[in-house]
Structures are given as structure tokens and as C-alpha cells.
C-alpha atoms as a PDB file:
ATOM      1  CA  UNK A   1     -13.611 -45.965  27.651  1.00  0.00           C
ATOM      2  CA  UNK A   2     -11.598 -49.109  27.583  1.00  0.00           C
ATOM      3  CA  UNK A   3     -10.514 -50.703  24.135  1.00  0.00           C
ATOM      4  CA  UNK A   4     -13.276 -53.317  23.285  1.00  0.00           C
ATOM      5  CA  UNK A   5     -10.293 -55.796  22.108  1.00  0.00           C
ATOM      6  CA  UNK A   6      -7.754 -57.223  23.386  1.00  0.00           C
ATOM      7  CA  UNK A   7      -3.859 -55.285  22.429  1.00  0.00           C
ATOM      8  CA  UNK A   8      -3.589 -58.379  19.748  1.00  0.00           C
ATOM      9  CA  UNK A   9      -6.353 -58.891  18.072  1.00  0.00           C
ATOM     10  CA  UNK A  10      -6.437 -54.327  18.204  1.00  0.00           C
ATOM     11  CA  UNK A  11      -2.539 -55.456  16.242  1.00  0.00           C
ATOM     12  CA  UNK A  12      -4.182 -56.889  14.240  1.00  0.00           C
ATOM     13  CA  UNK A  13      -7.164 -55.243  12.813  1.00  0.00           C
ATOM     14  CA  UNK A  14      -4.452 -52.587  12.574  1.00  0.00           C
ATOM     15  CA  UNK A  15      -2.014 -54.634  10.589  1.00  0.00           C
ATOM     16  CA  UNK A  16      -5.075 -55.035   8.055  1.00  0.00           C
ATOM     17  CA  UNK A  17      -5.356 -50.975   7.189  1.00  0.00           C
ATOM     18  CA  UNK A  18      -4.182 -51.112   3.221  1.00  0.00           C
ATOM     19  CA  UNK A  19      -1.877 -48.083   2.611  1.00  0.00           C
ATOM     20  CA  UNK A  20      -2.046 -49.001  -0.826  1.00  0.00           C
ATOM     21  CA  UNK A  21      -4.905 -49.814  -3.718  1.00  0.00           C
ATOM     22  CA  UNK A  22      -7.150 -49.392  -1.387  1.00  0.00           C
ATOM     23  CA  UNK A  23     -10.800 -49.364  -2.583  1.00  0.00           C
ATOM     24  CA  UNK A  24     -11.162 -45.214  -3.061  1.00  0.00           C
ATOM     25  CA  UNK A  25      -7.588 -45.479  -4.997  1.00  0.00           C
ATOM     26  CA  UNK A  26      -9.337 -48.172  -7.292  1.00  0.00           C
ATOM     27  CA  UNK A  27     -12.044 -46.592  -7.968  1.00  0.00           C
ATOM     28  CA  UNK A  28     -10.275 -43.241  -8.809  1.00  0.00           C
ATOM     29  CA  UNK A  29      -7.974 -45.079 -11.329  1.00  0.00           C
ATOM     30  CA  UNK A  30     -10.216 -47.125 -12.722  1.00  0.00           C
ATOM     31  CA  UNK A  31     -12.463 -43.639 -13.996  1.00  0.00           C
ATOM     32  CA  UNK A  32      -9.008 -42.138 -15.145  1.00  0.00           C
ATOM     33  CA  UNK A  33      -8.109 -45.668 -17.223  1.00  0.00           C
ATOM     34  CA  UNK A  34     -11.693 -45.288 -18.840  1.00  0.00           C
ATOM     35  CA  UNK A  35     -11.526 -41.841 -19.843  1.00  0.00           C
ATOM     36  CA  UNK A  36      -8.219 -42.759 -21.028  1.00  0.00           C
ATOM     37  CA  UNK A  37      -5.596 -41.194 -18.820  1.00  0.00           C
ATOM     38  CA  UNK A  38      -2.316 -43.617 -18.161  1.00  0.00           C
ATOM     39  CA  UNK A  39      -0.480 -43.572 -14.946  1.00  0.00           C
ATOM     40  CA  UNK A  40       1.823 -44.924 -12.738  1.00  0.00           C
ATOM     41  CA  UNK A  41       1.122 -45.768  -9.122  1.00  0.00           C
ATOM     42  CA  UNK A  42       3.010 -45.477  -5.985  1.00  0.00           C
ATOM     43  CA  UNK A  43       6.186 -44.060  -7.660  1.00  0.00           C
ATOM     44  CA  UNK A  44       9.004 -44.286  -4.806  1.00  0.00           C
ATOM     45  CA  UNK A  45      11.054 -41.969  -6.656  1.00  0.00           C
ATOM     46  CA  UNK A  46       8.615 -38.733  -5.768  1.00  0.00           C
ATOM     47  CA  UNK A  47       7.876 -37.378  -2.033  1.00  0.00           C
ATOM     48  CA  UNK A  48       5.567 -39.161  -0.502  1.00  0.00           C
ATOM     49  CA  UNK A  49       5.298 -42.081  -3.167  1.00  0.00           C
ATOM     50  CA  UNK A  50       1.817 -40.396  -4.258  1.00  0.00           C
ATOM     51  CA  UNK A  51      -0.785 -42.901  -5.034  1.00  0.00           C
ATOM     52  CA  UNK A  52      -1.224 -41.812  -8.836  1.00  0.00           C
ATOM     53  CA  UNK A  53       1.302 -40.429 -11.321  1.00  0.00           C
ATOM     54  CA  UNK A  54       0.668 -38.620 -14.165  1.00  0.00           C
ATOM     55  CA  UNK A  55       3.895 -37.885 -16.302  1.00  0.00           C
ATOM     56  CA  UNK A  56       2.134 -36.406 -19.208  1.00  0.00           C
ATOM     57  CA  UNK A  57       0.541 -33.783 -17.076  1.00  0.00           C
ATOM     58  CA  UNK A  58       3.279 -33.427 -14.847  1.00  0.00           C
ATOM     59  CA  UNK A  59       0.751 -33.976 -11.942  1.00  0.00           C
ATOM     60  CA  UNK A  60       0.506 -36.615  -9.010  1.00  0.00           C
ATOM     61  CA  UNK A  61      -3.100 -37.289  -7.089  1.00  0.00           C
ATOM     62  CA  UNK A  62      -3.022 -38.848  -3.395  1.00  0.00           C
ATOM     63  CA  UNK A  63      -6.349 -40.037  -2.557  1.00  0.00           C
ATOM     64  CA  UNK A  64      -6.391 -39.421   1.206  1.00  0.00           C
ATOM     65  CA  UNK A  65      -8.531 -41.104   3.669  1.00  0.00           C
ATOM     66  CA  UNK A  66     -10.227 -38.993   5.336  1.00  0.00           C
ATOM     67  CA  UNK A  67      -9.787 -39.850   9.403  1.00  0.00           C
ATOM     68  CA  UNK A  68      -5.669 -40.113   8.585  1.00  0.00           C
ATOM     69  CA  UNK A  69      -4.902 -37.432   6.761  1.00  0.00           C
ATOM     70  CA  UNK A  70      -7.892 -35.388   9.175  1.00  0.00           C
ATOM     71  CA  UNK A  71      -9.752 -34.031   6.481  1.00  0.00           C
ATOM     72  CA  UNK A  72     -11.949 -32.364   9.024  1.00  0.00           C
ATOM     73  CA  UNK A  73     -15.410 -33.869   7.327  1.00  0.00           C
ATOM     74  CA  UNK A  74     -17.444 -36.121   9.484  1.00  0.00           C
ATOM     75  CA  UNK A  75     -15.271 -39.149   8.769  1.00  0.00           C
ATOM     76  CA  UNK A  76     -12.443 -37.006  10.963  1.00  0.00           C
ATOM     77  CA  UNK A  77     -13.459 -38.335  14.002  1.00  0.00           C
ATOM     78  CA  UNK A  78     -11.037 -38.957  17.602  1.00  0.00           C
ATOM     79  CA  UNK A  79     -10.737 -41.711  19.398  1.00  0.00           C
ATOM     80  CA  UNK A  80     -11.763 -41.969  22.702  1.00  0.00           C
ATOM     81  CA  UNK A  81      -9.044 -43.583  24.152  1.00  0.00           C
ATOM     82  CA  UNK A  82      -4.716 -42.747  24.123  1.00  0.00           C
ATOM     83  CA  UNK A  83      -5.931 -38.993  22.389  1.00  0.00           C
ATOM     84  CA  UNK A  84      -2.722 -38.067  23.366  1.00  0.00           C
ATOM     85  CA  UNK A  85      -1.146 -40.521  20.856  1.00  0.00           C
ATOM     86  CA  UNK A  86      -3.281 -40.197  17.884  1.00  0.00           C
ATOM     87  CA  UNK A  87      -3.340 -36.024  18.349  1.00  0.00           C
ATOM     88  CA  UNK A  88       0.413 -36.283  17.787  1.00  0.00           C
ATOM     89  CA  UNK A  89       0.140 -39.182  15.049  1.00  0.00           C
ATOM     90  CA  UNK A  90      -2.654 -37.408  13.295  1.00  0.00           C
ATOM     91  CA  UNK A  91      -0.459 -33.633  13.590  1.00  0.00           C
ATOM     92  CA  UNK A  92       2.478 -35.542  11.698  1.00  0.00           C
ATOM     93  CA  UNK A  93       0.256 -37.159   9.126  1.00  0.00           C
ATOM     94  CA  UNK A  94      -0.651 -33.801   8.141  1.00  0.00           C
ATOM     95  CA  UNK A  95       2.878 -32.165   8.143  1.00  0.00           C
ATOM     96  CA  UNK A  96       4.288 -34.803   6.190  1.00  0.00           C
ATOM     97  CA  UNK A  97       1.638 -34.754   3.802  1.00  0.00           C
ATOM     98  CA  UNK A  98       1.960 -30.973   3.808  1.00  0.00           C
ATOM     99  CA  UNK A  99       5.944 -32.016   3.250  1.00  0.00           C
ATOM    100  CA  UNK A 100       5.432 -33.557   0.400  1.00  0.00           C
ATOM    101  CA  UNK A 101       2.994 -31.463  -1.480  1.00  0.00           C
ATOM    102  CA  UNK A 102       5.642 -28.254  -0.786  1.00  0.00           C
ATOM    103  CA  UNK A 103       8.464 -31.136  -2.357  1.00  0.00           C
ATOM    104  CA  UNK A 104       6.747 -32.023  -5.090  1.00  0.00           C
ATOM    105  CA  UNK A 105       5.336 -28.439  -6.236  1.00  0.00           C
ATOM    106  CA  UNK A 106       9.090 -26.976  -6.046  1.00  0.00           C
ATOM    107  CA  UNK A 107      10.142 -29.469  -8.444  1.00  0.00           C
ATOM    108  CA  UNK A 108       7.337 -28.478 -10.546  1.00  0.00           C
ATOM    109  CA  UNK A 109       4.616 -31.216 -10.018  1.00  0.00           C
ATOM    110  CA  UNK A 110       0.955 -30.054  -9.852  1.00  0.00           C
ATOM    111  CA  UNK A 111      -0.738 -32.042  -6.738  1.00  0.00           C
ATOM    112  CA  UNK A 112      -4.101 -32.995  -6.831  1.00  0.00           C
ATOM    113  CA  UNK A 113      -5.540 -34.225  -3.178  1.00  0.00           C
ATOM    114  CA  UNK A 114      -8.690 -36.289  -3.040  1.00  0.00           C
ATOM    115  CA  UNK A 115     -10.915 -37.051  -0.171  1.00  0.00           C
ATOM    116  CA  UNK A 116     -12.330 -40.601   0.688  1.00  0.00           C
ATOM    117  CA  UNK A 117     -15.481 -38.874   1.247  1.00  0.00           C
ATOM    118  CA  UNK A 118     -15.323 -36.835  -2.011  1.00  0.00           C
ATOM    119  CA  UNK A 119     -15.841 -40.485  -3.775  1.00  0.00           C
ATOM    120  CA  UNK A 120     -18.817 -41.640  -2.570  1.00  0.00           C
ATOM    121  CA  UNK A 121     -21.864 -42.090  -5.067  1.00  0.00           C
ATOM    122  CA  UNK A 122     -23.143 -38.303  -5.103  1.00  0.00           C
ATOM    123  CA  UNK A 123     -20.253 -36.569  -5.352  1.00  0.00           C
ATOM    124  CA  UNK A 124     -17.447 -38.888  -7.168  1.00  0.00           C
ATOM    125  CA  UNK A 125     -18.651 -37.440 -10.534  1.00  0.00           C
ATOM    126  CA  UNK A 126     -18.308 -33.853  -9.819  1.00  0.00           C
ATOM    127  CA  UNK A 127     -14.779 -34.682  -7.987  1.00  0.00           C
ATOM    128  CA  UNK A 128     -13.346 -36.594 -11.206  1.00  0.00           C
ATOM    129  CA  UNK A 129     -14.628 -33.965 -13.507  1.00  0.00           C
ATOM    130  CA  UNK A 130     -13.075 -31.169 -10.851  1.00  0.00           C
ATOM    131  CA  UNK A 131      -9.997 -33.820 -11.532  1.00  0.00           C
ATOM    132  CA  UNK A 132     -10.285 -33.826 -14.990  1.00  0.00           C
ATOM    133  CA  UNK A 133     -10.412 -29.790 -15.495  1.00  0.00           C
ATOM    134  CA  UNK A 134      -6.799 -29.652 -13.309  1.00  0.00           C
ATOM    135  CA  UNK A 135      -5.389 -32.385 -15.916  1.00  0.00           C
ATOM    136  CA  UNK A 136      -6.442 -30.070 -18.434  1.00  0.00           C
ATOM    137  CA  UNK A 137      -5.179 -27.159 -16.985  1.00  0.00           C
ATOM    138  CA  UNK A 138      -1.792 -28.486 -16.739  1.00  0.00           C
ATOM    139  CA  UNK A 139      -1.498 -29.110 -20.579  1.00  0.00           C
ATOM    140  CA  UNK A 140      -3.281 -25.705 -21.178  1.00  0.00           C
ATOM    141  CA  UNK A 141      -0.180 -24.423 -19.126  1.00  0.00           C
ATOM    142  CA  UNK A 142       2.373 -26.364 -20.887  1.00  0.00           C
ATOM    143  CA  UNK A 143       1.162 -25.082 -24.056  1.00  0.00           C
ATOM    144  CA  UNK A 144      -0.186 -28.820 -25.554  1.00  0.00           C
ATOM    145  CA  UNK A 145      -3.655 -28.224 -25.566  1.00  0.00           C
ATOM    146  CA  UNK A 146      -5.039 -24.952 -27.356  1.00  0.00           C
END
């Protein structure tokens, strides 16, 4: 099946894919800044310049979208036309990210991944209190919180 736009206005549409604050990245900091937890975002000086940064708890989150980091959910889905090219962009999406994570653990961060589809409206709760019990964990393990 033939691409329903033309190569520039495809550019563009492209172009307009955040990689940053994107709307599941807002809403994931904006629970942590009302249940009090302060971070940094989009710190270049760690692998992968993870979208949150939690220096306290010595942990990072990346909030992944689901289709580019191929969560394998029902967001994951191929498209129809140039497979060959998005199989091999998609495969290196997921080594890097698996890159990073390996980076950041050996110099002892904790990495916390959530899924766009984890934050919709039934299930963001559970995953920021799942998010919450690993922040926890992490001070537990550092001996601050007894």
C-alpha cells in the first residue's frame, strides 16, 4: 500500500514527533511533583539522556512510547510500507535502549521503564504506585528509609 502523503508533507508530520515532554512524560512528572518527588529531566550527562532523573534515589525513568521502543502491546504495530526500514530502525531502538539501561545500571543507577500505554486512565495509578514502591526500594537499599 502506497503512502497516503506525499514524501514532504510524510517530512513533515515526521519532523512533528516530540522526543521530549511529550504528553505521557508530563503527565508522569507532574504525579511525581505532587507527591513530592524532585527531578531533573533529560540529563545529557547519563546514557541515553533518560527522560526523568532522580538523584536522591539514584534512579532514572524513560517513559517509552510504545510503537518506538516496540513494547509489543497493541500500540506495537508495523507499517505496511518500507518494513524493511522500520524492522531495522525499530531493532536499534531497542538495542540502544537496551545500551543504555546495561550503562546506567553498571554505574549503579536503578532504571525504571514506563509504557505509553501503562498511562492511560485505568492503569496510570497502579503504574505510579508500582513507580513509587521502586523509589522506595532504592532508599530502603541505601539504608535512608527504615
Amino acid at each position: 500500500m502506497a503512502d497516503v502523503h506525499n514524501p514532504i508533507v510524510r517530512s513533515y508530520n515526521m519532523s512533528q514527533i516530540k522526543g521530549k515532554d511529550t504528553a505521557p512524560e508530563l503527565r508522569v512528572r507532574s504525579w511525581l511533583f505532587s507527591h513530592g518527588y524532585r527531578y531533573r529531566k533529560n540529563d545529557k550527562r547519563l546514557p541515553g539522556k533518560p527522560d526523568i532523573v532522580l538523584p536522591k534515589y539514584k534512579t532514572v525513568i524513560f517513559v517509552h512510547g510504545c510503537f518506538w521502543h516496540r513494547h509489543g502491546c497493541k500500540y506495537t504495530t508495523m507499517p505496511k510500507t518500507r518494513t524493511e526500514f522500520w524492522e531495522t530502525k525499530f531493532s536499534r531502538n531497542v538495542e540502544r535502549d537496551q545500551e543504555h539501561v546495561r550503562a546506567l545500571e553498571a554505574a549503579g543507577w536503578h532504571v525504571i521503564i514506563v509504557w505509553e500505554c501503562e498511562i492511560n486512565a485505568k492503569l496510570f495509578e497502579i503504574t505510579m504506585h508500582r513507580v513509587q514502591n521502586e523509589l522506595e526500594k532504592t532508599l530502603v537499599n541505601k539504608g535512608e528509609l527504615l
